[in-house]
C-alpha atoms as a PDB file:
ATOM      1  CA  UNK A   1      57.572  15.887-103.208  1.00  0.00           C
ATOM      2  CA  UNK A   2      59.359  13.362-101.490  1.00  0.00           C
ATOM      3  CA  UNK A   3      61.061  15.119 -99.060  1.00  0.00           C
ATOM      4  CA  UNK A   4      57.289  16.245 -98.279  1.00  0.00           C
ATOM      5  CA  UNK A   5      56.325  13.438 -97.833  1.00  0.00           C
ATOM      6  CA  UNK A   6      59.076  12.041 -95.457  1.00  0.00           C
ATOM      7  CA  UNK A   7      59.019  14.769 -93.660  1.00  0.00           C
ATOM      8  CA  UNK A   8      55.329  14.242 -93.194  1.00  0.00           C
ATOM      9  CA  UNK A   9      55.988  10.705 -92.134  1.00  0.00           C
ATOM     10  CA  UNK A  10      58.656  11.739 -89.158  1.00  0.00           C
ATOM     11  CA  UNK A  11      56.098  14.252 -87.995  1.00  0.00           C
ATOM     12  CA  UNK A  12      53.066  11.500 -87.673  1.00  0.00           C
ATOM     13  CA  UNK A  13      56.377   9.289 -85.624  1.00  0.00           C
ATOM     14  CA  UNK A  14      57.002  11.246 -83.372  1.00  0.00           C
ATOM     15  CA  UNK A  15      53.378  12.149 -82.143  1.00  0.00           C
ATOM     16  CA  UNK A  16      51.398   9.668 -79.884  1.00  0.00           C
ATOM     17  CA  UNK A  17      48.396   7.753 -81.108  1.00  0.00           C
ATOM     18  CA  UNK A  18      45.385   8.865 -79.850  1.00  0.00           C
ATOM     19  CA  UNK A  19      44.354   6.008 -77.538  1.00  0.00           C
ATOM     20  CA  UNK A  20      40.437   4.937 -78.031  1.00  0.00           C
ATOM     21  CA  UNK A  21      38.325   6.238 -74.733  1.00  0.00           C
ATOM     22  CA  UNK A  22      36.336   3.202 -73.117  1.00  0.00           C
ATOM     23  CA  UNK A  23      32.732   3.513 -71.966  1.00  0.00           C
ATOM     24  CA  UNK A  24      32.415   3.057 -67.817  1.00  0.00           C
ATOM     25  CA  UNK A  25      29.590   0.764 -66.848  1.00  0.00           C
ATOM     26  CA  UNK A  26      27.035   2.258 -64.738  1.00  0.00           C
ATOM     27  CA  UNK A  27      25.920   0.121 -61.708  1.00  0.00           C
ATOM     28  CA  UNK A  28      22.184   0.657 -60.633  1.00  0.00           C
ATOM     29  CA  UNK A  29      21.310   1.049 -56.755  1.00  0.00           C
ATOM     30  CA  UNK A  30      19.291  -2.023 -57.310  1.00  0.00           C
ATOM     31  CA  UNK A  31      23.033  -3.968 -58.181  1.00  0.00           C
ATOM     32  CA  UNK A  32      24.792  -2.291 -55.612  1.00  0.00           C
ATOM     33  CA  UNK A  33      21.898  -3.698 -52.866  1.00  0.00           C
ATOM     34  CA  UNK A  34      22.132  -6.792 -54.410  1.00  0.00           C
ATOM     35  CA  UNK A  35      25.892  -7.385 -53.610  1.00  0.00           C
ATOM     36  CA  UNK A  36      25.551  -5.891 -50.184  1.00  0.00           C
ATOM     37  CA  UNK A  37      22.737  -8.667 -49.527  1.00  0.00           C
ATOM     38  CA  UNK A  38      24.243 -11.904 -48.180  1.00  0.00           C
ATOM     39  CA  UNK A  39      22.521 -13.916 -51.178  1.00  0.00           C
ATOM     40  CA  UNK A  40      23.583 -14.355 -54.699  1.00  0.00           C
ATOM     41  CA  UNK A  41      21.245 -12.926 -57.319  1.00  0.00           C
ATOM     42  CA  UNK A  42      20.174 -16.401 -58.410  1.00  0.00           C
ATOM     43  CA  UNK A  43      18.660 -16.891 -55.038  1.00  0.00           C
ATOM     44  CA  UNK A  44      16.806 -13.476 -55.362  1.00  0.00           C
ATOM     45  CA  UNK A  45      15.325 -14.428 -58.392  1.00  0.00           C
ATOM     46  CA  UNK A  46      14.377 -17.552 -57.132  1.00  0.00           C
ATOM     47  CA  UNK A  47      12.631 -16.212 -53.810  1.00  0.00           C
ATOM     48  CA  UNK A  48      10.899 -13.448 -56.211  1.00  0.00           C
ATOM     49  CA  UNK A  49       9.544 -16.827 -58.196  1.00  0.00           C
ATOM     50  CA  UNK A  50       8.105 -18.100 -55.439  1.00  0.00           C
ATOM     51  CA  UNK A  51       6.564 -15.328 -54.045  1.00  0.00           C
ATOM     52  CA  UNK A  52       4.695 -14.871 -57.430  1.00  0.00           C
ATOM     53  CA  UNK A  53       3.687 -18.425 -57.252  1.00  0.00           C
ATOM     54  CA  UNK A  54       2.016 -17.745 -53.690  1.00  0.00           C
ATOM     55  CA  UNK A  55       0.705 -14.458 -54.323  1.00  0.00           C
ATOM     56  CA  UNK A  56      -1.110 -16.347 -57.060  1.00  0.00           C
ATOM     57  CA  UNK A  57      -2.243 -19.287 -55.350  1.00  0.00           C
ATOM     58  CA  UNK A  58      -3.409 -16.704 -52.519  1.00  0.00           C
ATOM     59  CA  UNK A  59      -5.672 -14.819 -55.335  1.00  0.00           C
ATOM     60  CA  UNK A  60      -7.345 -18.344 -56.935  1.00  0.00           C
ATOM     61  CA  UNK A  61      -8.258 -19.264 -53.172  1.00  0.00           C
ATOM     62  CA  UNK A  62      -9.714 -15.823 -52.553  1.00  0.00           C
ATOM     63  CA  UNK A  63     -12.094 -16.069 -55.504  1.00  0.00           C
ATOM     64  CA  UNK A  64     -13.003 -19.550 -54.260  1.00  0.00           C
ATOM     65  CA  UNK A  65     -14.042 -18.428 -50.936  1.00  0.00           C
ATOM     66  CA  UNK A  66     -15.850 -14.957 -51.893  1.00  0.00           C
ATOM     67  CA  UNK A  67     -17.331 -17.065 -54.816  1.00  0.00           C
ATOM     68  CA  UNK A  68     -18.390 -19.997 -52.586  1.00  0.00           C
ATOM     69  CA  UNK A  69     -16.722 -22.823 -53.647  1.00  0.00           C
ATOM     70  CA  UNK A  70     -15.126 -23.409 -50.936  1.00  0.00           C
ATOM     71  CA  UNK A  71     -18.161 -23.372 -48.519  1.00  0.00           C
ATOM     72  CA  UNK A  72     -19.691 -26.192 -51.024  1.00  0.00           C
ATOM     73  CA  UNK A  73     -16.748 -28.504 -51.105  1.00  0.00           C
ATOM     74  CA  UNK A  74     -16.925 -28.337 -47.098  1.00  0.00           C
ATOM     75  CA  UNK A  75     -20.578 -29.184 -47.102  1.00  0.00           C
ATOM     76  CA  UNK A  76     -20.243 -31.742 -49.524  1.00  0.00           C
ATOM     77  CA  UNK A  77     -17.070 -33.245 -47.501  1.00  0.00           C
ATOM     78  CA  UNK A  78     -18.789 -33.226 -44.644  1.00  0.00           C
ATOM     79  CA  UNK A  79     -22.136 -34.266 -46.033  1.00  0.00           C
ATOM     80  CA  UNK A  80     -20.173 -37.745 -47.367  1.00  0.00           C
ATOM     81  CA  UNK A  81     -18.551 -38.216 -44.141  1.00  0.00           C
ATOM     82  CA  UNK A  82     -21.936 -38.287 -42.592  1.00  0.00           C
ATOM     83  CA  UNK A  83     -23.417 -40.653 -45.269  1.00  0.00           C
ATOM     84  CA  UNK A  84     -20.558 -42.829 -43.845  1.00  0.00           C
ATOM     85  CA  UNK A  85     -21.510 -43.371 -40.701  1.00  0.00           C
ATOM     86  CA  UNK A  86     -19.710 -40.337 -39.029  1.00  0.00           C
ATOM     87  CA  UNK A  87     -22.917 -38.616 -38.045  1.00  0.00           C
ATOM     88  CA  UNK A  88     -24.046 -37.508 -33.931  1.00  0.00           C
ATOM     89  CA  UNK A  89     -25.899 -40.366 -32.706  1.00  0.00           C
ATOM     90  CA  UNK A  90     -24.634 -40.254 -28.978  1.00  0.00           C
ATOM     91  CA  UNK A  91     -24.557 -37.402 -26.356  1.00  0.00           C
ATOM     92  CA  UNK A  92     -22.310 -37.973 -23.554  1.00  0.00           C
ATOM     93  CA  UNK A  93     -22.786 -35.308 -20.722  1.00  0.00           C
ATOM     94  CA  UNK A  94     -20.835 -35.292 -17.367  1.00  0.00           C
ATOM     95  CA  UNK A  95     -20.348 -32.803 -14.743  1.00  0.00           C
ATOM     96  CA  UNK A  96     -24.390 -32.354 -14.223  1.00  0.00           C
ATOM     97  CA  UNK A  97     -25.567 -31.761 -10.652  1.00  0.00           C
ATOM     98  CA  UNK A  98     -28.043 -29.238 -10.388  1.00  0.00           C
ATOM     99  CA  UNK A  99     -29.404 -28.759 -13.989  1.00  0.00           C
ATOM    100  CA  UNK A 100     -31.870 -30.782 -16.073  1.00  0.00           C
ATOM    101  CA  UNK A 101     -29.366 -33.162 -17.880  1.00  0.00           C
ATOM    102  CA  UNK A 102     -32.372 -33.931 -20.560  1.00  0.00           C
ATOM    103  CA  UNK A 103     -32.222 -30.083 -21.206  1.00  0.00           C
ATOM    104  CA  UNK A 104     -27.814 -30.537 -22.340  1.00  0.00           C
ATOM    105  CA  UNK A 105     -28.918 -33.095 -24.838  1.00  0.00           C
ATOM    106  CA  UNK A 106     -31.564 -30.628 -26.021  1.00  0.00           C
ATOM    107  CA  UNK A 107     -29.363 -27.787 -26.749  1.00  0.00           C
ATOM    108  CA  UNK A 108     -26.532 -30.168 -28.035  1.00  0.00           C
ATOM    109  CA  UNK A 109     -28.549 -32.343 -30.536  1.00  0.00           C
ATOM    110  CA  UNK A 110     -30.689 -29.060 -31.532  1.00  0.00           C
ATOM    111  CA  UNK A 111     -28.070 -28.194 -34.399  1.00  0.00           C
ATOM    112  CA  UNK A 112     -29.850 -28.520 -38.457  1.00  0.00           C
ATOM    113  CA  UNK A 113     -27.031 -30.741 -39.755  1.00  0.00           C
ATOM    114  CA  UNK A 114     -25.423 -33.922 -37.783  1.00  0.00           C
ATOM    115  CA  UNK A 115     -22.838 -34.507 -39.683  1.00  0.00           C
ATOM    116  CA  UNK A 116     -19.770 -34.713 -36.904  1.00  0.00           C
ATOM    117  CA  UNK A 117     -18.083 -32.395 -39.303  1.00  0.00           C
ATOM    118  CA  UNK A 118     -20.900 -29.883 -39.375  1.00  0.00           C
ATOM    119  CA  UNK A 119     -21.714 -29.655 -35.918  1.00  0.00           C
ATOM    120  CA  UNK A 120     -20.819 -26.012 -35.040  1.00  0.00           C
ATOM    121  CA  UNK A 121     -19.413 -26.764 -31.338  1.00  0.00           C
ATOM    122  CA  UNK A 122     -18.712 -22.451 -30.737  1.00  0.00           C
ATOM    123  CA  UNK A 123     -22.510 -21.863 -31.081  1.00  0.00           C
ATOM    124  CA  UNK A 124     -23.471 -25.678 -29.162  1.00  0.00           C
ATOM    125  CA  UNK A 125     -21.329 -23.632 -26.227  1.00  0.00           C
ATOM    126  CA  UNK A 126     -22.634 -20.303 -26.501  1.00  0.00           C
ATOM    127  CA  UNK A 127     -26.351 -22.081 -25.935  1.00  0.00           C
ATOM    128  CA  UNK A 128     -25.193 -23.716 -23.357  1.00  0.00           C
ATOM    129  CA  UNK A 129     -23.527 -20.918 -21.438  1.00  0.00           C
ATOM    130  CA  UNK A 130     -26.763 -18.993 -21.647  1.00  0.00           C
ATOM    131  CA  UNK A 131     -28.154 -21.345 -18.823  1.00  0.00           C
ATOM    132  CA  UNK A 132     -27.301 -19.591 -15.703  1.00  0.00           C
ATOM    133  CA  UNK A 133     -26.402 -22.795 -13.854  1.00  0.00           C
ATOM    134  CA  UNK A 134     -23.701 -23.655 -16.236  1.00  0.00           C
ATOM    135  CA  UNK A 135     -20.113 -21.652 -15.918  1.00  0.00           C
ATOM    136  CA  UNK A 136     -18.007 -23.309 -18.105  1.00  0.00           C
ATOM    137  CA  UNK A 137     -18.688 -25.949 -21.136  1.00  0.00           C
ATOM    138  CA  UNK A 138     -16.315 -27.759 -23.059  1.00  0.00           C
ATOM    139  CA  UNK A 139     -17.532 -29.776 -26.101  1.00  0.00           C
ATOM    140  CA  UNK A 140     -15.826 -32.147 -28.187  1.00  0.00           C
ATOM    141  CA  UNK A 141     -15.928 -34.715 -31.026  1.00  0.00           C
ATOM    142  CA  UNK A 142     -15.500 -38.559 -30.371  1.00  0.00           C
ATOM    143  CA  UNK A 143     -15.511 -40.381 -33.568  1.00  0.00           C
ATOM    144  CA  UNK A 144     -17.630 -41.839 -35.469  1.00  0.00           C
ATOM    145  CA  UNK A 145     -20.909 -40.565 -33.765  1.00  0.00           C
ATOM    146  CA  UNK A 146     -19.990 -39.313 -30.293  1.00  0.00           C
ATOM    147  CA  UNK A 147     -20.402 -35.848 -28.784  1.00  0.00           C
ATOM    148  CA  UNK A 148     -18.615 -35.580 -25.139  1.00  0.00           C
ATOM    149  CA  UNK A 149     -20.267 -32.512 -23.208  1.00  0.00           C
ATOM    150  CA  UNK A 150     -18.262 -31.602 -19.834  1.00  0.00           C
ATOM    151  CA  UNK A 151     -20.063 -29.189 -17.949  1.00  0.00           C
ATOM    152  CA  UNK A 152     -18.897 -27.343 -14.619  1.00  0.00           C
ATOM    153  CA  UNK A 153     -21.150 -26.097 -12.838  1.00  0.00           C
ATOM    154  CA  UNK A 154     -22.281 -22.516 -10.253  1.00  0.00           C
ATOM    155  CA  UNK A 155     -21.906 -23.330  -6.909  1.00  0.00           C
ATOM    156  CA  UNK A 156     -24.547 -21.902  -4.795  1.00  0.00           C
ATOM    157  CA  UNK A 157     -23.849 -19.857  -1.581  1.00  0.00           C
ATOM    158  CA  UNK A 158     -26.458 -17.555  -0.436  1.00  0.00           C
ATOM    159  CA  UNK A 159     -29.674 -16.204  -1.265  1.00  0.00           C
ATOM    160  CA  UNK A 160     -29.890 -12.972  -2.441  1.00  0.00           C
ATOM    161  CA  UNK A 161     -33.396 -11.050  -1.089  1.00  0.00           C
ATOM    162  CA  UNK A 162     -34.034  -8.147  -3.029  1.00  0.00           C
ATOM    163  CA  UNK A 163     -37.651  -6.227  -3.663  1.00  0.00           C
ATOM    164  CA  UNK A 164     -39.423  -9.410  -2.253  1.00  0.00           C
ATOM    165  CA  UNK A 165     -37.894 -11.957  -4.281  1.00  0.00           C
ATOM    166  CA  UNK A 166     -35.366 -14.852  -3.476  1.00  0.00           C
ATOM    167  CA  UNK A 167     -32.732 -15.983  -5.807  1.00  0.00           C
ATOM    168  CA  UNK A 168     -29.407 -18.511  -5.335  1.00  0.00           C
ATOM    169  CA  UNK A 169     -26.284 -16.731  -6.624  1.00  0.00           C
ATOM    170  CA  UNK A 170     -22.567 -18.387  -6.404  1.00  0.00           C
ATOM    171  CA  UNK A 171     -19.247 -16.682  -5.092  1.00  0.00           C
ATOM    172  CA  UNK A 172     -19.098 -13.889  -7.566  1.00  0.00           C
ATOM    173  CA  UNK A 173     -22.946 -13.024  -6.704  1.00  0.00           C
ATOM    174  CA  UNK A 174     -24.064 -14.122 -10.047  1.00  0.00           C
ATOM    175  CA  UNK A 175     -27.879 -14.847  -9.731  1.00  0.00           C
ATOM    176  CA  UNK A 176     -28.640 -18.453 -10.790  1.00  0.00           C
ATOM    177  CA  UNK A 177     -32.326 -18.738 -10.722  1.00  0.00           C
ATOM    178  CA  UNK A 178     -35.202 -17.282  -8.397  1.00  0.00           C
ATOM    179  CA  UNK A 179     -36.809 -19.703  -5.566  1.00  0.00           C
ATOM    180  CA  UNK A 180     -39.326 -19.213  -2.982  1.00  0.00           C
ATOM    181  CA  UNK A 181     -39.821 -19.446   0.422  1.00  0.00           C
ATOM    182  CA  UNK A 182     -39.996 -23.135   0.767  1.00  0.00           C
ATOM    183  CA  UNK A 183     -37.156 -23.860  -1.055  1.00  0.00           C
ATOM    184  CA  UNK A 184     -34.607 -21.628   0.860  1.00  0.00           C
ATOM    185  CA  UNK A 185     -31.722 -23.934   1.383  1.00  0.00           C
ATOM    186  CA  UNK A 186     -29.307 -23.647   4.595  1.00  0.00           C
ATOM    187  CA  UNK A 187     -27.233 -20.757   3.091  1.00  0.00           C
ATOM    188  CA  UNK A 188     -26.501 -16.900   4.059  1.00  0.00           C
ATOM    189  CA  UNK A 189     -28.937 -14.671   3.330  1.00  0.00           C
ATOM    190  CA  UNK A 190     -27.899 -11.211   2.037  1.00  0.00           C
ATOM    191  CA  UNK A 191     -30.735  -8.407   1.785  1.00  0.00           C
ATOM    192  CA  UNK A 192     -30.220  -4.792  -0.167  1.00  0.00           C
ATOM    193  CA  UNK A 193     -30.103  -3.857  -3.949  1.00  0.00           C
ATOM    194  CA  UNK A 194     -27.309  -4.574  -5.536  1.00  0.00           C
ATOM    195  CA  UNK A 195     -26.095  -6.505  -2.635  1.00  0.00           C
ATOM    196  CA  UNK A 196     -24.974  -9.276  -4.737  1.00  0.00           C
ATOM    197  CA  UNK A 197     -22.618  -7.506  -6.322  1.00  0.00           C
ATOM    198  CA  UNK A 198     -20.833  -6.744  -2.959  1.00  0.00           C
ATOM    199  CA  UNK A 199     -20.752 -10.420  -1.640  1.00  0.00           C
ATOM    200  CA  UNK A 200     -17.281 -10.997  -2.536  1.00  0.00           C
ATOM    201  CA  UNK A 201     -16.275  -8.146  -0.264  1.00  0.00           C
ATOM    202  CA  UNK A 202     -18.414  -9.570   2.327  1.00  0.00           C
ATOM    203  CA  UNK A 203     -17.101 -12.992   1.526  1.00  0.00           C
ATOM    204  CA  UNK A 204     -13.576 -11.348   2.449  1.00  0.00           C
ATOM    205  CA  UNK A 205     -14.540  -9.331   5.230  1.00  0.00           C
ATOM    206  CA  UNK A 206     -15.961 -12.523   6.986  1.00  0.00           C
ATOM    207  CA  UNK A 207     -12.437 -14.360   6.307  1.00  0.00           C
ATOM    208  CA  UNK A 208     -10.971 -11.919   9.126  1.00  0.00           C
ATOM    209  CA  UNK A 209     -12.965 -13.654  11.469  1.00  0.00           C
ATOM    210  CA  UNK A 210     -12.647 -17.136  10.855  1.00  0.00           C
ATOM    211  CA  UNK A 211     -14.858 -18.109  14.221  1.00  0.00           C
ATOM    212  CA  UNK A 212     -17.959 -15.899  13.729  1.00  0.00           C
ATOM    213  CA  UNK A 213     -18.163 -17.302  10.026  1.00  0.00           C
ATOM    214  CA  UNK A 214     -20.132 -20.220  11.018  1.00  0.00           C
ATOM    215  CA  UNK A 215     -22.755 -17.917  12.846  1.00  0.00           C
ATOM    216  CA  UNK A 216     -23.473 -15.540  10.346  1.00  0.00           C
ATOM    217  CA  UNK A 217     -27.104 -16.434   9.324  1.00  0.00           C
ATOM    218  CA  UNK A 218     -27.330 -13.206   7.145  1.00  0.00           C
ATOM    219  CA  UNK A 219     -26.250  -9.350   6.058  1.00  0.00           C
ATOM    220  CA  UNK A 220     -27.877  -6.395   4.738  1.00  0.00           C
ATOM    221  CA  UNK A 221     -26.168  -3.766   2.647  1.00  0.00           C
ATOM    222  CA  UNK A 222     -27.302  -0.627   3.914  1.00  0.00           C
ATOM    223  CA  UNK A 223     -27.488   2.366   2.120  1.00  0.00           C
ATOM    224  CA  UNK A 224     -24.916   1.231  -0.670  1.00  0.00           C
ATOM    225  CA  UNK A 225     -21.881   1.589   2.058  1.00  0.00           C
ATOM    226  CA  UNK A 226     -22.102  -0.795   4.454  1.00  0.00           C
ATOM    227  CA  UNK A 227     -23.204  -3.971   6.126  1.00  0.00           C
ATOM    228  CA  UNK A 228     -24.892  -5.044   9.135  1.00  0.00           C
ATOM    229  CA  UNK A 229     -24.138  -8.669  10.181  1.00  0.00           C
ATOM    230  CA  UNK A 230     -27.226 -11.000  11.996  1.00  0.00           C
ATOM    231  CA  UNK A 231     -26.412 -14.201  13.688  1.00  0.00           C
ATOM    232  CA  UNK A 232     -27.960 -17.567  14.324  1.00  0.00           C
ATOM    233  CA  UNK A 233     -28.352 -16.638  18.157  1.00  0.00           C
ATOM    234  CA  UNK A 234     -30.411 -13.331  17.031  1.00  0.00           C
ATOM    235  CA  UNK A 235     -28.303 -10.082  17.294  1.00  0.00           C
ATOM    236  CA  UNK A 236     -27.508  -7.664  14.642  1.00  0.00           C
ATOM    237  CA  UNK A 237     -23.766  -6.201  14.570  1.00  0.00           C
ATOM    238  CA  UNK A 238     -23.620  -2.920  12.547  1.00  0.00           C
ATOM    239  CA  UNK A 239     -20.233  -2.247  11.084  1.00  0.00           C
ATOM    240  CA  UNK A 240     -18.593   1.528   9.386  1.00  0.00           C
ATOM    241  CA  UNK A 241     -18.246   1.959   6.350  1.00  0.00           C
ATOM    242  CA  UNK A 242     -15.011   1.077   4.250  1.00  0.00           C
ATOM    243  CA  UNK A 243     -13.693  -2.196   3.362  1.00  0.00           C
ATOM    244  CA  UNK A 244     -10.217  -2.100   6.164  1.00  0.00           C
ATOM    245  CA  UNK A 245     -12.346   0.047   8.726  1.00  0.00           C
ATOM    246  CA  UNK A 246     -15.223  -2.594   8.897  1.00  0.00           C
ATOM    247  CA  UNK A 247     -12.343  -5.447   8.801  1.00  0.00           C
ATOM    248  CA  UNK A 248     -10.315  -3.783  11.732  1.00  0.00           C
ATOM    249  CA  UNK A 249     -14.223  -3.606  13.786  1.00  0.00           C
ATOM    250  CA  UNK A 250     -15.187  -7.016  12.932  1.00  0.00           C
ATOM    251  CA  UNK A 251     -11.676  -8.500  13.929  1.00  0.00           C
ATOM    252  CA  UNK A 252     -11.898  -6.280  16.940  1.00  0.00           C
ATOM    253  CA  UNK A 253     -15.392  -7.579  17.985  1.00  0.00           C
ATOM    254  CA  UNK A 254     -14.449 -11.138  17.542  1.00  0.00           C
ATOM    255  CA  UNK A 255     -11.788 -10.966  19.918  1.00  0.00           C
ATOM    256  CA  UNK A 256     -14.321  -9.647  22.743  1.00  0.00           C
ATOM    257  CA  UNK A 257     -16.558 -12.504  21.823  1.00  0.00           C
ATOM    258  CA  UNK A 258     -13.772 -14.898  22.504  1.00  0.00           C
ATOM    259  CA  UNK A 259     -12.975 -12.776  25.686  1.00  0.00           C
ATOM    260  CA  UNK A 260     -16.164 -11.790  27.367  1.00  0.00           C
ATOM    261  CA  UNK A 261     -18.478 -14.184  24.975  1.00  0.00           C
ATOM    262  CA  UNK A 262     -21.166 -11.421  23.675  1.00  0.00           C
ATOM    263  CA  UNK A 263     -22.882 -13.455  21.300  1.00  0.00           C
ATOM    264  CA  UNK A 264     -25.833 -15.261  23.248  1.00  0.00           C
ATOM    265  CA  UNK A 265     -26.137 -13.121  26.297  1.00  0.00           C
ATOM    266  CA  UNK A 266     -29.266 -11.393  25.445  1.00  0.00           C
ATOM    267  CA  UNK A 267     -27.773  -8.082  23.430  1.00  0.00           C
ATOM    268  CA  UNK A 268     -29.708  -7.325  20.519  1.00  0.00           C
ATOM    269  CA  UNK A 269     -28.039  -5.061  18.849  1.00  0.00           C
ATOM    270  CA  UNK A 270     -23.923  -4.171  18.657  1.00  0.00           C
ATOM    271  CA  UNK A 271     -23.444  -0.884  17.143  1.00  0.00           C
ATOM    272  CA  UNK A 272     -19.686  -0.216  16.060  1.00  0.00           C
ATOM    273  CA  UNK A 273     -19.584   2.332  13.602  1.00  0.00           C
ATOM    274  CA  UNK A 274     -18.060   4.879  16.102  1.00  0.00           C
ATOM    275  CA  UNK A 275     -14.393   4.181  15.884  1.00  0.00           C
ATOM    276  CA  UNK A 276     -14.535   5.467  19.769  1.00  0.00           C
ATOM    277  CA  UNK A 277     -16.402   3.382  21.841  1.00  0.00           C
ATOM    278  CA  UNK A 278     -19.302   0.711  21.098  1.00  0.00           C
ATOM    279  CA  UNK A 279     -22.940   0.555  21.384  1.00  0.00           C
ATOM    280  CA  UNK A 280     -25.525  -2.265  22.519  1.00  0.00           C
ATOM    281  CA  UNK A 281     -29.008  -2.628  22.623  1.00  0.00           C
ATOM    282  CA  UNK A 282     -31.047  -5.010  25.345  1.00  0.00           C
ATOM    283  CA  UNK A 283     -34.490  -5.708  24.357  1.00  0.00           C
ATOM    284  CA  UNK A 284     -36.848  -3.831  25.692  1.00  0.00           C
ATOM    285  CA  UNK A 285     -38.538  -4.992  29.581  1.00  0.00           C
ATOM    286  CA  UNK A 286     -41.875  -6.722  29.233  1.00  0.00           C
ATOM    287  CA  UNK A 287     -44.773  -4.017  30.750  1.00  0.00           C
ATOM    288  CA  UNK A 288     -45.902  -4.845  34.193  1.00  0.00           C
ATOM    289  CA  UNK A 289     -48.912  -7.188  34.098  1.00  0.00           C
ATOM    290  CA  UNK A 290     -52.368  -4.904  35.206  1.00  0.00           C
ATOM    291  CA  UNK A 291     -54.353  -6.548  37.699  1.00  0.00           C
ATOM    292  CA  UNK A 292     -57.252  -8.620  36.379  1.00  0.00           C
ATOM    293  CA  UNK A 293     -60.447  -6.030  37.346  1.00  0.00           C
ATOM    294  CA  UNK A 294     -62.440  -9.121  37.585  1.00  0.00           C
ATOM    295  CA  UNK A 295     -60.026 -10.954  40.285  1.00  0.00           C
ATOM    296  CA  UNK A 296     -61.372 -11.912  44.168  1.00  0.00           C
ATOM    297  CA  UNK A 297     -60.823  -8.922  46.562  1.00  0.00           C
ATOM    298  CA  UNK A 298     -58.612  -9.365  49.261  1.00  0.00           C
END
């Protein structure tokens, strides 16, 4: 039994000890992105802390506006600071010319509340641009009571005829307003539908010829493709059609002017629209005077 047992003993000696088998520790993706990120994880958690907070504070203001709240606080705000003193009381207007200057303060002091922090300044503009004079408004606040109105204005530079009736319009043809007869003022008068929406080409084409600028009483857009050109000594010049062909005639014709001076000679007409050679019109000859029936015999 004892020999068993020793024997038993040597055996359990000489074999190895089973050694105890550890658990590995799985690392998420969410770790592993973590330590690739140039930020320790307290910082993460920090950031993600924050971004609660204003994710939050985004949601209560939210509510507040949908709900109103916020409109009210304004209007009360704004209601005090008029009860203060800092109400509209003054208008101050500059750039007028042309336009009613009583009509500005109109527009401007026609707003419900004048409080200077109610005073909706986007729709005082938008009024004001309506008026077809006005091409630019700027409005601003000048505490305590003072709004500062800077207007620019259209500049006028012909009259546009059209259908019988006579309106101003500035550079880009707008129309400004509609006059009559007796108030045509010493401008160019251009005649033909839609012929204010071509004046900027004829305000180029007329920049080839610098000279005959100053003559140019008038032009009529004929036929929606091209112009005919009347001057202050009484003869009509018909150009082609096409913006560079009517340039090249109209540079071409002012150089025979200055040559052979054809404005003022009695022509009454220059025709140009063949590229080939040019036309011109005398006035017709006055009949022969009949003898008077009733006259002495001779």
């Amino acid at each position: 039994m004892t020999a068993t047992r020793n024997r038993n003993s040597r055996q359990a000696r000489g074999k190895p000890r089973k050694q105890p088998r550890r658990k590995v520790k799985q690392v998420s993706i969410f770790d592993k992105i973590l330590r690739a990120m140039p930020v320790t994880e307290a910082q993460v958690q920090k950031g993600l802390t924050w971004g609660l907070v204003a994710v939050f504070i985004l949601g209560a203001y939210s509510v507040a506006h949908y709900s109103g709240i916020n409109e009210r606080i304004k209007t009360e705000v704004a209601e005090a600071v008029g009860k203060a003193g800092f109400e509209v009381k003054r208008v101050e207007v500059t750039g007028v010319n042309r336009i009613d200057e009583l009509k500005v303060y109109e527009i401007t002091l026609a707003q419900k509340d004048r409080s200077m922090l109610l005073v909706d300044i986007d729709e005082v503009r938008e009024d004001l641009m309506a008026n077809g004079w006005i091409k630019d408004a700027r409005i601003s606040r000048r505490l305590p009571d003072t709004l500062v109105v800077d207007i620019i204005e259209r500049e006028p530079v012909a009259v546009w005829q059209n259908q019988g009736q006579l309106s101003l319009i500035d550079k880009t043809g707008y129309p400004l307003e509609q006059i009559s007869k007796e108030e045509m003022p010493d401008l160019p008068v251009i005649v033909g539908k839609k012929a204010n929406l071509k004046f900027t080409q004829l305000d180029a084409l007329l920049d080839v010829a610098p000279a005959l600028r100053p003559m140019v009483t008038g032009a009529t857009w004929i036929g929606n493709r091209r112009w005919d050109l009347e001057f202050d000594s009484g003869e009509t010049l018909a150009l082609p059609e096409g913006e560079e062909t009517a340039s090249a005639a109209l540079l071409n014709f002012a150089r025979m002017d200055g040559v052979n001076r054809l404005l003022g000679r009695g022509v009454v007409h220059f025709d140009l629209r063949d590229a080939e050679r040019a036309y011109l019109r005398m006035p017709p000859k006055p009949a022969p005077a009949e003898p008077d029936s009733d006259g002495p015999e001779i």
